[in-house]
Structures are given as structure tokens and as C-alpha cells.
Protein backbone atom coordinates (compact mmCIF):
# COMPACT_ATOMS: atom_id res chain seq x y z
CA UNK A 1 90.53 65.19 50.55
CA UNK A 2 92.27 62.08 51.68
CA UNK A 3 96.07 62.38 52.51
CA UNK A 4 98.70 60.36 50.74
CA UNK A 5 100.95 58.46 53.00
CA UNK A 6 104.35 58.84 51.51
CA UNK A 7 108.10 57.92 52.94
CA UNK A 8 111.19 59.93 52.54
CA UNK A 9 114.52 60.27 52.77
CA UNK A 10 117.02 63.45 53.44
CA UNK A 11 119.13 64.43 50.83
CA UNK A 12 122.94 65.15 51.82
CA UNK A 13 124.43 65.57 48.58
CA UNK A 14 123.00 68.78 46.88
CA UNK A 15 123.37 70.36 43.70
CA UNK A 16 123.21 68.75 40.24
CA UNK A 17 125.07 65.91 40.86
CA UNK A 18 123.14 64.92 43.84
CA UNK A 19 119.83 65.20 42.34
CA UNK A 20 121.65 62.80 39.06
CA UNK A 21 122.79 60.35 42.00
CA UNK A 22 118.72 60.36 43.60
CA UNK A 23 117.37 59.38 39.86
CA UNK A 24 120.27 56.90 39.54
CA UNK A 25 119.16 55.12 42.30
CA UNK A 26 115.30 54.96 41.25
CA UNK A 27 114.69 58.53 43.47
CA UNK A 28 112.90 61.29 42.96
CA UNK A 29 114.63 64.63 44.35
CA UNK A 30 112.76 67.18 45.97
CA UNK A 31 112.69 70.18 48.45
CA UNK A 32 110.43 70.58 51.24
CA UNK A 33 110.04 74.59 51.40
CA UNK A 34 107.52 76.57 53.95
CA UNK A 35 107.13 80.03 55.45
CA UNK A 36 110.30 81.23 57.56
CA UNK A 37 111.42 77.73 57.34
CA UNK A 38 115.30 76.67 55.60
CA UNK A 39 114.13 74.03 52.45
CA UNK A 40 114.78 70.46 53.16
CA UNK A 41 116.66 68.45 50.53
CA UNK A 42 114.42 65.20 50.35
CA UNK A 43 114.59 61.93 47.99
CA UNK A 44 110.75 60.23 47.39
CA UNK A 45 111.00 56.31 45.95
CA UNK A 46 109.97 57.08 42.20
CA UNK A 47 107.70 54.42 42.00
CA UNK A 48 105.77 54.66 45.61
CA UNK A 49 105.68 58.13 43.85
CA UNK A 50 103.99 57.74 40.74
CA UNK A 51 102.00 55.25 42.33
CA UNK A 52 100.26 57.13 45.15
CA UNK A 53 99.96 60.18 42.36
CA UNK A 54 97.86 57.55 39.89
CA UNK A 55 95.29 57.04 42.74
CA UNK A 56 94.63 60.48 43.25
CA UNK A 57 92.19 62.36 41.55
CA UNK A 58 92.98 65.97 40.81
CA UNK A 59 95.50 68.32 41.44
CA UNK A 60 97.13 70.17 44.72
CA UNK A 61 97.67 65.93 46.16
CA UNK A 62 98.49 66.65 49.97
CA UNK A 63 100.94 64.07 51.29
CA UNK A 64 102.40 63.26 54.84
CA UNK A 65 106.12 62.77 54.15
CA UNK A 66 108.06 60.88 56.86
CA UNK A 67 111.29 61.89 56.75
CA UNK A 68 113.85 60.60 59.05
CA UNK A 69 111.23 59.45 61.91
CA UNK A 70 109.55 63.14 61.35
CA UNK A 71 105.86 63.24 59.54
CA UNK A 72 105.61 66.26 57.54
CA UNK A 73 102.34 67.27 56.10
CA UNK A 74 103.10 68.95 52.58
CA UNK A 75 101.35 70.09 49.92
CA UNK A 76 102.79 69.03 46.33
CA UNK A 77 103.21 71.95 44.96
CA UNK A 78 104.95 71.13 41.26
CA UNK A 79 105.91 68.11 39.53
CA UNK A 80 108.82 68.72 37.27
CA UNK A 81 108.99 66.07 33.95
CA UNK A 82 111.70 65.71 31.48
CA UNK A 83 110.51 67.15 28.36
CA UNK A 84 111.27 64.03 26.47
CA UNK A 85 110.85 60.93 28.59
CA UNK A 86 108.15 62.87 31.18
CA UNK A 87 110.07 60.81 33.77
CA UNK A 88 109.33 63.26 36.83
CA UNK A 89 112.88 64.82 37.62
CA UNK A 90 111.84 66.76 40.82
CA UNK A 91 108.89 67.50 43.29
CA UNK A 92 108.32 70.56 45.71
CA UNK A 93 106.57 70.51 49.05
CA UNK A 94 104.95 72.96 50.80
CA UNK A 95 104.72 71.98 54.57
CA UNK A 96 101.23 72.99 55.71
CA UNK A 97 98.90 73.13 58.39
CA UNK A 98 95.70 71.24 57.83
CA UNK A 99 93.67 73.53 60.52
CA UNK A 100 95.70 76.64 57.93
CA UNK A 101 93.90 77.92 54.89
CA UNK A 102 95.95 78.16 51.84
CA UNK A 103 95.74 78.95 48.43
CA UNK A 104 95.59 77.33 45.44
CA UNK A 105 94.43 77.12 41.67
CA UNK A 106 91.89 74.34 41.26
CA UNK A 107 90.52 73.07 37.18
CA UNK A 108 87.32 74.79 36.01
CA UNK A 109 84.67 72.47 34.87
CA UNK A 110 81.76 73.24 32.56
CA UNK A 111 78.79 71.93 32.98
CA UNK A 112 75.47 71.78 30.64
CA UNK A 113 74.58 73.11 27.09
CA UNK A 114 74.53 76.37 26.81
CA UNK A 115 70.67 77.53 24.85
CA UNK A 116 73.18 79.55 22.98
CA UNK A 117 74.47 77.13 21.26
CA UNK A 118 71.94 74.47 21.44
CA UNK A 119 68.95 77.14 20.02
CA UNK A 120 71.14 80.06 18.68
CA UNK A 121 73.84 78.34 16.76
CA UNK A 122 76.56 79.93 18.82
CA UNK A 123 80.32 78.83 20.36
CA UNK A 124 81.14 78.49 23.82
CA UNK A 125 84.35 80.11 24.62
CA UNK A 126 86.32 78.48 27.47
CA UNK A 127 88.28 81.81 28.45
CA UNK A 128 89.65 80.53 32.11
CA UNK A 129 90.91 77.15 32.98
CA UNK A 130 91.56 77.36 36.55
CA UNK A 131 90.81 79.90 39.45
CA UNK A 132 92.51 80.85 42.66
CA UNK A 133 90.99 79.45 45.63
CA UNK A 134 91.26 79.56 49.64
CA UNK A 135 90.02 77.55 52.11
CA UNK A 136 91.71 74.29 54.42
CA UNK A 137 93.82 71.79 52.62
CA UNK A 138 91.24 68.94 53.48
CA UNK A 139 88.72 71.02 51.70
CA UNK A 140 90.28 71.82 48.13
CA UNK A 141 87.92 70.93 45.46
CA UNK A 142 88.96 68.57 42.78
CA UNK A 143 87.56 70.89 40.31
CA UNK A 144 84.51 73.98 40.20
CA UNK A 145 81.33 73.07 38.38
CA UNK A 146 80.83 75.93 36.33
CA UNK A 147 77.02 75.52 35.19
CA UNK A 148 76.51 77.45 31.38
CA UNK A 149 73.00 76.18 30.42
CA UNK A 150 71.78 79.67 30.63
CA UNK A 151 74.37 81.64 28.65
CA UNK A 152 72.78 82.98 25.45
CA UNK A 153 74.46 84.18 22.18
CA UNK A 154 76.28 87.46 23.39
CA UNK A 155 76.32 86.72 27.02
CA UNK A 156 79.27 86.55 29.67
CA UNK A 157 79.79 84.48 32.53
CA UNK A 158 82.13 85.98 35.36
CA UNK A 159 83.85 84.83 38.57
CA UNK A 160 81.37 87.04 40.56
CA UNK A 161 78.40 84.74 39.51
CA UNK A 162 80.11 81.54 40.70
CA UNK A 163 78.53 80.20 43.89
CA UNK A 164 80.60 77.85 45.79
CA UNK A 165 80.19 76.16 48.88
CA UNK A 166 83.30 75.09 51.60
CA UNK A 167 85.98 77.51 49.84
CA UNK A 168 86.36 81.17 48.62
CA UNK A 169 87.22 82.30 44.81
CA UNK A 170 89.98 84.72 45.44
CA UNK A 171 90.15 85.33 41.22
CA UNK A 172 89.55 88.53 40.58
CA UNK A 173 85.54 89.06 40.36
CA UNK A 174 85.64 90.76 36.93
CA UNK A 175 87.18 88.08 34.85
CA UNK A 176 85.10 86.39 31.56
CA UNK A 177 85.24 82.69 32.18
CA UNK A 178 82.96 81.37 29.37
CA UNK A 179 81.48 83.31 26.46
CA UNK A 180 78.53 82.37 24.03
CA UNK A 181 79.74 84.11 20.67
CA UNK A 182 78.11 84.33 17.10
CA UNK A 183 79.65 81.93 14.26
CA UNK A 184 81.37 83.96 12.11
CA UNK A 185 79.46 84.39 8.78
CA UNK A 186 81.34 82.57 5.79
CA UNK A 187 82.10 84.91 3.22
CA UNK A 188 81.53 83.65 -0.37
CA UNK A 189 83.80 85.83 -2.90
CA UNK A 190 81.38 86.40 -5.79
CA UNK A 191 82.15 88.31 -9.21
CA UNK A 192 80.10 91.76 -9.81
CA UNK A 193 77.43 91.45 -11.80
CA UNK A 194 78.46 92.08 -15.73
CA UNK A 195 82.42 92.02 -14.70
CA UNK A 196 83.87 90.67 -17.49
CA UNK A 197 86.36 87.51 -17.31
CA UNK A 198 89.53 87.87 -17.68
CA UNK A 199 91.28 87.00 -20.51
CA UNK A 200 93.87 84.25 -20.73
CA UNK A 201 97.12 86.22 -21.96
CA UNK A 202 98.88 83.24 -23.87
CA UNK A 203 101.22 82.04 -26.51
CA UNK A 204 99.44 82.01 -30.26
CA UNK A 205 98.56 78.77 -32.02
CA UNK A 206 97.26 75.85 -31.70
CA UNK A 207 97.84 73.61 -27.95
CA UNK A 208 98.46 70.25 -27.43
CA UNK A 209 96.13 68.35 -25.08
CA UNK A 210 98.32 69.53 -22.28
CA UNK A 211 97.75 73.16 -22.81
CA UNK A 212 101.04 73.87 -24.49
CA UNK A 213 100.88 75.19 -27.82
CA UNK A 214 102.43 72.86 -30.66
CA UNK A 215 105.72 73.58 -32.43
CA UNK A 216 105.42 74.90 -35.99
CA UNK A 217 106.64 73.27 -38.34
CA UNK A 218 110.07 73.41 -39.38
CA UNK A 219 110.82 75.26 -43.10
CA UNK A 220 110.98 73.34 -46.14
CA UNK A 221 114.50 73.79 -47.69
């Protein structure tokens, strides 16, 4: 996994009104966080940003920040977006070791045709979407080809028959990720044989092309 060569600034106005100050000034406000370690207010350029983060493919992008002469390798942990302009508002950091395993969720991909539903007529359920991993930070997969040509109608794929190479699936071993199910049968609401229709309980009279029935005549004086 290639690193992502990314410059920094420290932060020295915190809070709110700091991070509103970062954005003003075309920043993105972070926090560089690790084990035993104080956080690190940081400030990213938002569109170096967004620009390193197009060119990498996948998720868990490692970066080495240089903040105030000091390289810092970090892992970007979350991306926070606005909920209405998805401008990213903040980033955190991990700092890492690259020679330390870590761990992380990485995408689930399926792969292949399941004879289930290609011979059987069933649905492939996606039940998972990611699954916990460990291994070195220059050895994250972008995703886990999950092969489910040989699922049939009925059958269950788990995390314990996964085989990966380079990392280790730390997901539990008993949890479904894909199922072949059975359509479910249409049901086609027929009447019982010699059941009567009902009758139409209506005004008496004549109707009118509408369905309304006409207005009688008024009496002769």
C-alpha cells in the first residue's frame, strides 16, 4: 500500500471556533491521536486533501503527515462530512508503526455466480459488508475476494471458510457472510370453489352512466 505524502500544520486555537477559523481559511481540522500519546491539534490544506484521497483506492489511506519539520506516519482513521454540503469538516489520525500490526475493517467483495442462483433460481444475500482484519499497515487489502460460485440454494458461507493470504480475519469465525435463499413463492388470492359473489348493496333504481342512480321524477301537481 503506497503512502500518501501529506503536509500539516499545528493547530493553536482549539475548540469550535478554531476548527470554524481552519475551514475559513480553506483547512481541514484534525487530531493526530495514538496509544499513551496526548492528541495533536493539526490543520491539512483541504484541497492537497481531497486530492491525495481521490488517488487512492480503498479505504484505511495511510499518510505521512509533516507537521512542523516532524514526519508522522498516521493512519486516517475517519473522515467527517457535513451532512449537507459533504465538505469534509474533520479528519483523525492514528500515528502508527509500519513494522506494527494493526487492525482494521477492510470492504468485502463477492466474486462469481453463485449455481444457486444461476441453476436453482435463488437470491444471494450479502449479510456482511466488511470484516476486521490484522496484519502491517503496508499490507491492508483494498478489499477480500469473497468467491460464491459454489453456494447452492440453502447454503451458508462463513468467515471460517475465507482463505486469505498476507493478513488475518479477526471477525468472529461463526458469522453468515453470504446466503443462497429460495424466492419466496407468490401467493395468488383465489375465491373457493362455488363461493358465491357478493352482492352489490346499493341504492334502488335506475343509474346513470356514472353509476349513480337517476333522480325520480318530481310529482305532478
Amino acid at each position: 500500500m503506497a503512502v500518501i505524502q501529506l503536509k500539516g500544520s499545528a493547530r493553536e486555537t482549539l475548540g469550535k471556533g478554531g476548527a470554524r477559523k481552519a475551514r475559513a481559511a480553506g483547512q481541514i481540522p484534525g487530531v493526530i491521536y495514538g496509544h499513551n500519546e496526548t492528541p495533536v491539534p493539526v490543520s491539512v490544506d483541504g484541497k492537497e486533501f481531497e486530492g491525495a484521497l481521490r488517488q487512492h483506492k480503498g479505504a484505511n489511506a495511510i499518510v505521512n503527515l509533516s507537521v512542523a519539520g516532524k514526519d508522522v506516519t498516521a493512519l486516517i482513521r475517519d473522515v467527517q462530512y457535513h451532512p449537507l454540503s459533504r465538505q469534509i469538516i474533520h479528519l483523525d489520525f492514528q500515528h502508527i508503526s509500519l513494522t506494527e500490526q494493526i487492525e482494521v475493517e477492510v470492504a468485502v467483495h463477492f466474486v462469481g455466480l453463485p449455481i444457486g442462483v444461476k441453476d436453482g433460481g435463488g437470491i444471494l444475500e450479502h449479510l456482511v459488508r466488511e470484516l476486521e482484519v490484522r496484519c502491517l499497515p503496508t499490507a491492508i487489502p483494498q478489499s477480500i475476494d469473497v468467491d460464491v460460485t459454489g453456494l447452492n440454494v440453502g447454503e451458508n458461507l462463513h468467515v471460517r471458510d475465507i482463505k486469505v493470504d498476507g493478513f488475518t480475519i479477526i471477525t468472529d469465525g461463526d458469522v453468515t457472510v453470504a446466503a443462497v435463499v429460495a424466492p419466496a413463492a407468490e401467493e395468488v388470492a383465489t375465491p373457493a370453489a362455488g363461493a358465491a359473489e357478493p352482492e352489490v348493496v346499493g341504492a334502488k333504481g335506475k343509474k346513470d352512466a356514472e353509476g349513480a342512480p337517476e333522480a325520480k321524477d318530481a310529482k305532478k301537481k
